[in-house]
Each structure stands twice: as C-alpha cells, then as structure tokens.
N, C-alpha and C. Protein backbone atom coordinates (compact mmCIF):
# COMPACT_ATOMS: atom_id res chain seq x y z
N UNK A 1 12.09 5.89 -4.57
CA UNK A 1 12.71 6.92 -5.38
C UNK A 1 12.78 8.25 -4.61
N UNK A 2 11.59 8.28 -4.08
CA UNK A 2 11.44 9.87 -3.31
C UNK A 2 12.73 9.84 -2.15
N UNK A 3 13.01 8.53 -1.24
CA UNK A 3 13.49 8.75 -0.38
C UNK A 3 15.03 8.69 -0.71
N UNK A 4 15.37 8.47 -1.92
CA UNK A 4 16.79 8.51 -2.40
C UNK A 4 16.98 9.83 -2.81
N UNK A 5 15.78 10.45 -3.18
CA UNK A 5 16.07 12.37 -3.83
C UNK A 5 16.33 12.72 -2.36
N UNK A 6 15.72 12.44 -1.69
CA UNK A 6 16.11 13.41 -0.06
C UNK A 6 16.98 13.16 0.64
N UNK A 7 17.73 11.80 -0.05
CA UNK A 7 19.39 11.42 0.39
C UNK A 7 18.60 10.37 2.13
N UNK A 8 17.69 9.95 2.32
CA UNK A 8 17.55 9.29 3.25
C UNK A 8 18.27 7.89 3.26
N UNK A 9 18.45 7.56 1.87
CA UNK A 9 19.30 6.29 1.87
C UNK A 9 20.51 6.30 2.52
N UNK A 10 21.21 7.47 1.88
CA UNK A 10 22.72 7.58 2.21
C UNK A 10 22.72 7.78 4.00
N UNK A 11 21.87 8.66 4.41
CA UNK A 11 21.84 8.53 6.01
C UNK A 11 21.49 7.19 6.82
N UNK A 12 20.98 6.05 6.18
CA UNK A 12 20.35 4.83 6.78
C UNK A 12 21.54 3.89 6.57
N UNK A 13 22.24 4.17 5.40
CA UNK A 13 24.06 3.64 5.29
C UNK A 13 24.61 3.92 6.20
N UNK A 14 24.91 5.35 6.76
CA UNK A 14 25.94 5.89 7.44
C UNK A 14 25.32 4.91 8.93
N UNK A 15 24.42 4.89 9.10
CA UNK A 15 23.72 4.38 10.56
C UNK A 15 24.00 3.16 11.04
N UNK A 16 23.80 2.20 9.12
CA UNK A 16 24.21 0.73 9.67
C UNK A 16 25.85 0.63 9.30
N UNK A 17 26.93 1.37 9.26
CA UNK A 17 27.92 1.53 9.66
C UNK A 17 28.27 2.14 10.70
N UNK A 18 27.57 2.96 11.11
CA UNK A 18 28.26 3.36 12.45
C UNK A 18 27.72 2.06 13.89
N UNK A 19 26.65 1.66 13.61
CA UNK A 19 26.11 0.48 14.42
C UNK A 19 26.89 -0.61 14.09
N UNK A 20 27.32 -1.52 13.37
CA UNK A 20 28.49 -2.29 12.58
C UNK A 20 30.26 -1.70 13.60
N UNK A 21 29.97 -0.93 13.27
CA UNK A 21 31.30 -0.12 13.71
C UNK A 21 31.39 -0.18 15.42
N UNK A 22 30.51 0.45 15.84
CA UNK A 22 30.23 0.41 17.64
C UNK A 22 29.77 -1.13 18.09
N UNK A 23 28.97 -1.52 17.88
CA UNK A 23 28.52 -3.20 17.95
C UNK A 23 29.80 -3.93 17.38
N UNK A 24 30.36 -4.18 16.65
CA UNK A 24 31.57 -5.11 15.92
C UNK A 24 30.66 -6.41 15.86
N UNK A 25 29.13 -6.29 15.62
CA UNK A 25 28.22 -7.47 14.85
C UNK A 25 27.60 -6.87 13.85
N UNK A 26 28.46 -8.00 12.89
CA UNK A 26 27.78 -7.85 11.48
C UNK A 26 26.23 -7.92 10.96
N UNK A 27 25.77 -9.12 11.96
CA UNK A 27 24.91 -9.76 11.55
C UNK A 27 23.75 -8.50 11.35
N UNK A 28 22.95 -9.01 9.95
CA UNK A 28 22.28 -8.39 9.00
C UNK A 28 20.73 -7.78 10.05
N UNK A 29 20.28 -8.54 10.62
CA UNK A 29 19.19 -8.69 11.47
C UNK A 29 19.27 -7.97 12.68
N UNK A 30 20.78 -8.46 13.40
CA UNK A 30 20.87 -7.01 14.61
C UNK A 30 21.42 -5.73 13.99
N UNK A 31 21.20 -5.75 12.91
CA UNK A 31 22.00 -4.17 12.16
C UNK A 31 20.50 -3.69 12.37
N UNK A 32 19.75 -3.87 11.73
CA UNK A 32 18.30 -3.70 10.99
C UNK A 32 17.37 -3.89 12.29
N UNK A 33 17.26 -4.66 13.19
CA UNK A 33 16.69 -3.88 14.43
C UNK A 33 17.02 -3.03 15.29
N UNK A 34 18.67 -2.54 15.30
CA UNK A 34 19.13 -1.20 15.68
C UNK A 34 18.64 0.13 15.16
N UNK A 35 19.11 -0.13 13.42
CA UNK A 35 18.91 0.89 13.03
C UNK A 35 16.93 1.22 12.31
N UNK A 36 16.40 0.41 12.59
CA UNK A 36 14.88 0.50 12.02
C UNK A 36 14.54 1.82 12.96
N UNK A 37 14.27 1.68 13.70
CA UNK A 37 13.46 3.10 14.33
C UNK A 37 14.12 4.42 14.25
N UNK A 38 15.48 4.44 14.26
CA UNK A 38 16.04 5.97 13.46
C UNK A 38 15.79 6.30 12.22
N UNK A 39 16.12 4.86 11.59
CA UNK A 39 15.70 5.47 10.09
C UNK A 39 14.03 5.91 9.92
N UNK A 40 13.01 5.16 10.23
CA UNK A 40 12.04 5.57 10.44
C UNK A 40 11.56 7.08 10.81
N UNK A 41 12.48 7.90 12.23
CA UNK A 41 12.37 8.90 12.14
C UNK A 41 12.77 9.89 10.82
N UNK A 42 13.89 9.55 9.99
CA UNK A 42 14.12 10.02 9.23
C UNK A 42 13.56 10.37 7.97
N UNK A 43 12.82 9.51 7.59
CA UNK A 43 11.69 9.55 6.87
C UNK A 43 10.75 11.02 6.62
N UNK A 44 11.54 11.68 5.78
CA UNK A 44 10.37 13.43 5.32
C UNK A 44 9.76 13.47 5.72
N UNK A 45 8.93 14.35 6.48
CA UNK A 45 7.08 14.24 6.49
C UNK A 45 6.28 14.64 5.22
N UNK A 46 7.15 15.37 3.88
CA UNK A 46 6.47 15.44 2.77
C UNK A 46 6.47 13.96 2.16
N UNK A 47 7.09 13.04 2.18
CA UNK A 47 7.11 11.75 1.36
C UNK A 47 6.27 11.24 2.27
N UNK A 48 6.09 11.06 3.67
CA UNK A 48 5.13 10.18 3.80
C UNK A 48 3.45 11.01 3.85
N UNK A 49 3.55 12.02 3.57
CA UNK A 49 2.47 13.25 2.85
C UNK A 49 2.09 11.99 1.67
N UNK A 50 2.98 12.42 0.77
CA UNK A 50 2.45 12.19 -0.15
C UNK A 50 2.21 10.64 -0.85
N UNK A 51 3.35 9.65 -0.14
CA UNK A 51 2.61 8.31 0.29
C UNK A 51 0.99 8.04 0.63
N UNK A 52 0.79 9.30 1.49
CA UNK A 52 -0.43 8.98 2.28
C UNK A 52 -2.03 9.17 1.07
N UNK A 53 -1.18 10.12 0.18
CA UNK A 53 -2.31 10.63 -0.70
C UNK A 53 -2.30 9.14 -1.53
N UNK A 54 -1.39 8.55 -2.04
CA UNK A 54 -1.52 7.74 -3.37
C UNK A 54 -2.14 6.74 -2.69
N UNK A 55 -1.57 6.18 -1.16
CA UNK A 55 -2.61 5.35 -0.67
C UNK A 55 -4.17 5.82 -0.63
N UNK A 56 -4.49 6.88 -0.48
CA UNK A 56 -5.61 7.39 -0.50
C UNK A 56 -6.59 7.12 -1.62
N UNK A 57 -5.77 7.75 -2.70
CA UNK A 57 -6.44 7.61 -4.42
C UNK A 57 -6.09 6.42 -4.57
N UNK A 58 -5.54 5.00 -3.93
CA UNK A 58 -5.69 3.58 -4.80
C UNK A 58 -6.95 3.27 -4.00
N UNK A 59 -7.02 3.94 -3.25
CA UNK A 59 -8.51 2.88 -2.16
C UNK A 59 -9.45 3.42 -2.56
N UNK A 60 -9.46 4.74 -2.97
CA UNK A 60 -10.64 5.20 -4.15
C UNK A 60 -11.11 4.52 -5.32
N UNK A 61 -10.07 4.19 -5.98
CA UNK A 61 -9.94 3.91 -7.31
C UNK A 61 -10.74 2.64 -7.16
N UNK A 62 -9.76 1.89 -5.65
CA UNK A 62 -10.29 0.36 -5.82
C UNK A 62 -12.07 0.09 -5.46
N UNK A 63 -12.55 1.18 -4.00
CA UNK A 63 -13.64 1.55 -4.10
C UNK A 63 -14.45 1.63 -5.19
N UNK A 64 -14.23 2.18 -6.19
CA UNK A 64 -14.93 2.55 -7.42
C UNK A 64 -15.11 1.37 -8.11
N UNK A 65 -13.90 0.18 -8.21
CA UNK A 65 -14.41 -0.06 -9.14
C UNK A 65 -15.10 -1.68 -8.61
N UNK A 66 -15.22 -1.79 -7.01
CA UNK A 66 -15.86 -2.92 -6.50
C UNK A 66 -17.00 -2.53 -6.55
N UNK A 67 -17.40 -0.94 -6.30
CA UNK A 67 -18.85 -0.48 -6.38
C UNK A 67 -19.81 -0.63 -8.00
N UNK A 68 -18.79 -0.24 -8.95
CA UNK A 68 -19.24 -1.11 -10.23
C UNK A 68 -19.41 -2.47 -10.68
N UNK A 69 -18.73 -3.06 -10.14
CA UNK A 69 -18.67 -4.86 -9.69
C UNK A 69 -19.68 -5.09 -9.52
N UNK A 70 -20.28 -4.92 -8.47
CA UNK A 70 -21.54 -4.99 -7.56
C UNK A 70 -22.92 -4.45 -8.67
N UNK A 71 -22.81 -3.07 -9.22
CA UNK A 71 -23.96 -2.29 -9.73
C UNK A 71 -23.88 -3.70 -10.82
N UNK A 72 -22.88 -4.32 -11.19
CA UNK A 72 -23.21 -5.17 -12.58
C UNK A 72 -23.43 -6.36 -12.03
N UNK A 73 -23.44 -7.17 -11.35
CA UNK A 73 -23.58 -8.08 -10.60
C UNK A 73 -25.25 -8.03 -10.34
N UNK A 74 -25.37 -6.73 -9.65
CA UNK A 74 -27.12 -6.70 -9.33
C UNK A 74 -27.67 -6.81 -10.73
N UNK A 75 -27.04 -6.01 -11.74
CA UNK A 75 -27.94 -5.92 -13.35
C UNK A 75 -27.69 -6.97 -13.62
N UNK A 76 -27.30 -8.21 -13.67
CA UNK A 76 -27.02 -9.71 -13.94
C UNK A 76 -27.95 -9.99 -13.53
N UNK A 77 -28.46 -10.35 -12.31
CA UNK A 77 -29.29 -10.74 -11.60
C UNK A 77 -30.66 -10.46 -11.86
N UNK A 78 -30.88 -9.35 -11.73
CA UNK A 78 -32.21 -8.92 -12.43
C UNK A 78 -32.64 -8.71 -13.60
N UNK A 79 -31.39 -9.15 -14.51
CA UNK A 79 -31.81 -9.42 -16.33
C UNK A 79 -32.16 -10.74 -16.38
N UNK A 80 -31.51 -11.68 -15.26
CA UNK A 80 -31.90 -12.94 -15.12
C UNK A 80 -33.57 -13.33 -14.58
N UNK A 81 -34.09 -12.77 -13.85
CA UNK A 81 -35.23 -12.64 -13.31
C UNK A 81 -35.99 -12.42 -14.13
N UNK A 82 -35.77 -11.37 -14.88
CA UNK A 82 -36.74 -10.61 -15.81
C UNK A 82 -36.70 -11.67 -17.14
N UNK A 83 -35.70 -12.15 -17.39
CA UNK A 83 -35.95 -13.07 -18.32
C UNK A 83 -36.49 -14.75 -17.74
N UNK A 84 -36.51 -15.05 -16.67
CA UNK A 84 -37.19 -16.45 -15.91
C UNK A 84 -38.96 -16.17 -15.40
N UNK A 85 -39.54 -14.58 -15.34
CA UNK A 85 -40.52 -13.97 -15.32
C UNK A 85 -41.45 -14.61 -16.13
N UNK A 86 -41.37 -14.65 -17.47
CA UNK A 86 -41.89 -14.95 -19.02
C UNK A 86 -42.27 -16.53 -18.99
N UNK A 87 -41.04 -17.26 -18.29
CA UNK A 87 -41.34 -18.47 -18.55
C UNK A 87 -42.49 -19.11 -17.35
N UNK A 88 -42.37 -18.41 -16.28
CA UNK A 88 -43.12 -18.89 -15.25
C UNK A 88 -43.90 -18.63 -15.53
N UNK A 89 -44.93 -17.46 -16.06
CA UNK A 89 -45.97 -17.11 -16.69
C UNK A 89 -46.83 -17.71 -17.85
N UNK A 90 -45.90 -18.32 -18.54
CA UNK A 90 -46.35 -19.22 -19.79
C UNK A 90 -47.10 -20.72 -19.06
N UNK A 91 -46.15 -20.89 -18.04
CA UNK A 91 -46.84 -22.16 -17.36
C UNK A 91 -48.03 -22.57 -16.90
C-alpha cells in the first residue's frame, strides 16, 4: 500500500516497459531480473523505515508471547511435581 502512495509502482511499470521495449523479450523472468535491482533502489527509505519498525514490534510481540509459553510450561511442570510430592511421601 505504502509503495503505491509514493507512486513506486507506476515507476517499476514504466521500467518493465522500457526493458520490454529495448530488449524486444517479453519473457516475464528476463523482465524481472532486469528490472529487480532498480526497482529495489527505488524503494523510499521512509517505507523501508517503517517496514523495519513493524518487523521489529512482530518479533517483540512474538518474543513475548514464547516467553509466556515457557513461564506456563515451567508452572505445568512444577504443579505437576508438587502434586506427585504427596504421593511419594504417602509410600
């Protein structure tokens, strides 16, 4: 979405027509390894800014919630213990 507000689409069109146009090969694959590394430059440095943040806050998020995984995983474990404690004792 971001890179269609900054019109990067319409410039990555014009590219694989003018490559289409100078080459006179259609084919989909030598369009798209011509034009991959220009368009790439083209790419905002605020969109991939702010790409960089949301990747940031999902690896947080996901951090968080494997680290709760785990904290409940250990409290499983040691409600289990604590309740197998009683019986070994009775023996």
């Amino acid at each position: 979405m971001r890179l269609k507000e900054c019109g990067w689409d319409e410039e990555v069109k014009l590219l694989c027509r003018k490559a289409v146009m100078e080459d006179g090969n259609e084919d989909v694959d030598s369009v798209v390894q011509r034009v991959t590394p220009t368009a790439r430059t083209l790419i905002p440095d605020v969109v991939k800014e702010e790409l960089l943040v949301k990747i940031k806050i999902l690896l947080q998020e996901q951090k968080r919630k494997e680290t709760h995984r785990k904290k409940d995983e250990f409290k499983k474990r040691d409600d289990m213990k604590k309740k197998e404690e009683p019986k070994k004792m009775s023996k």
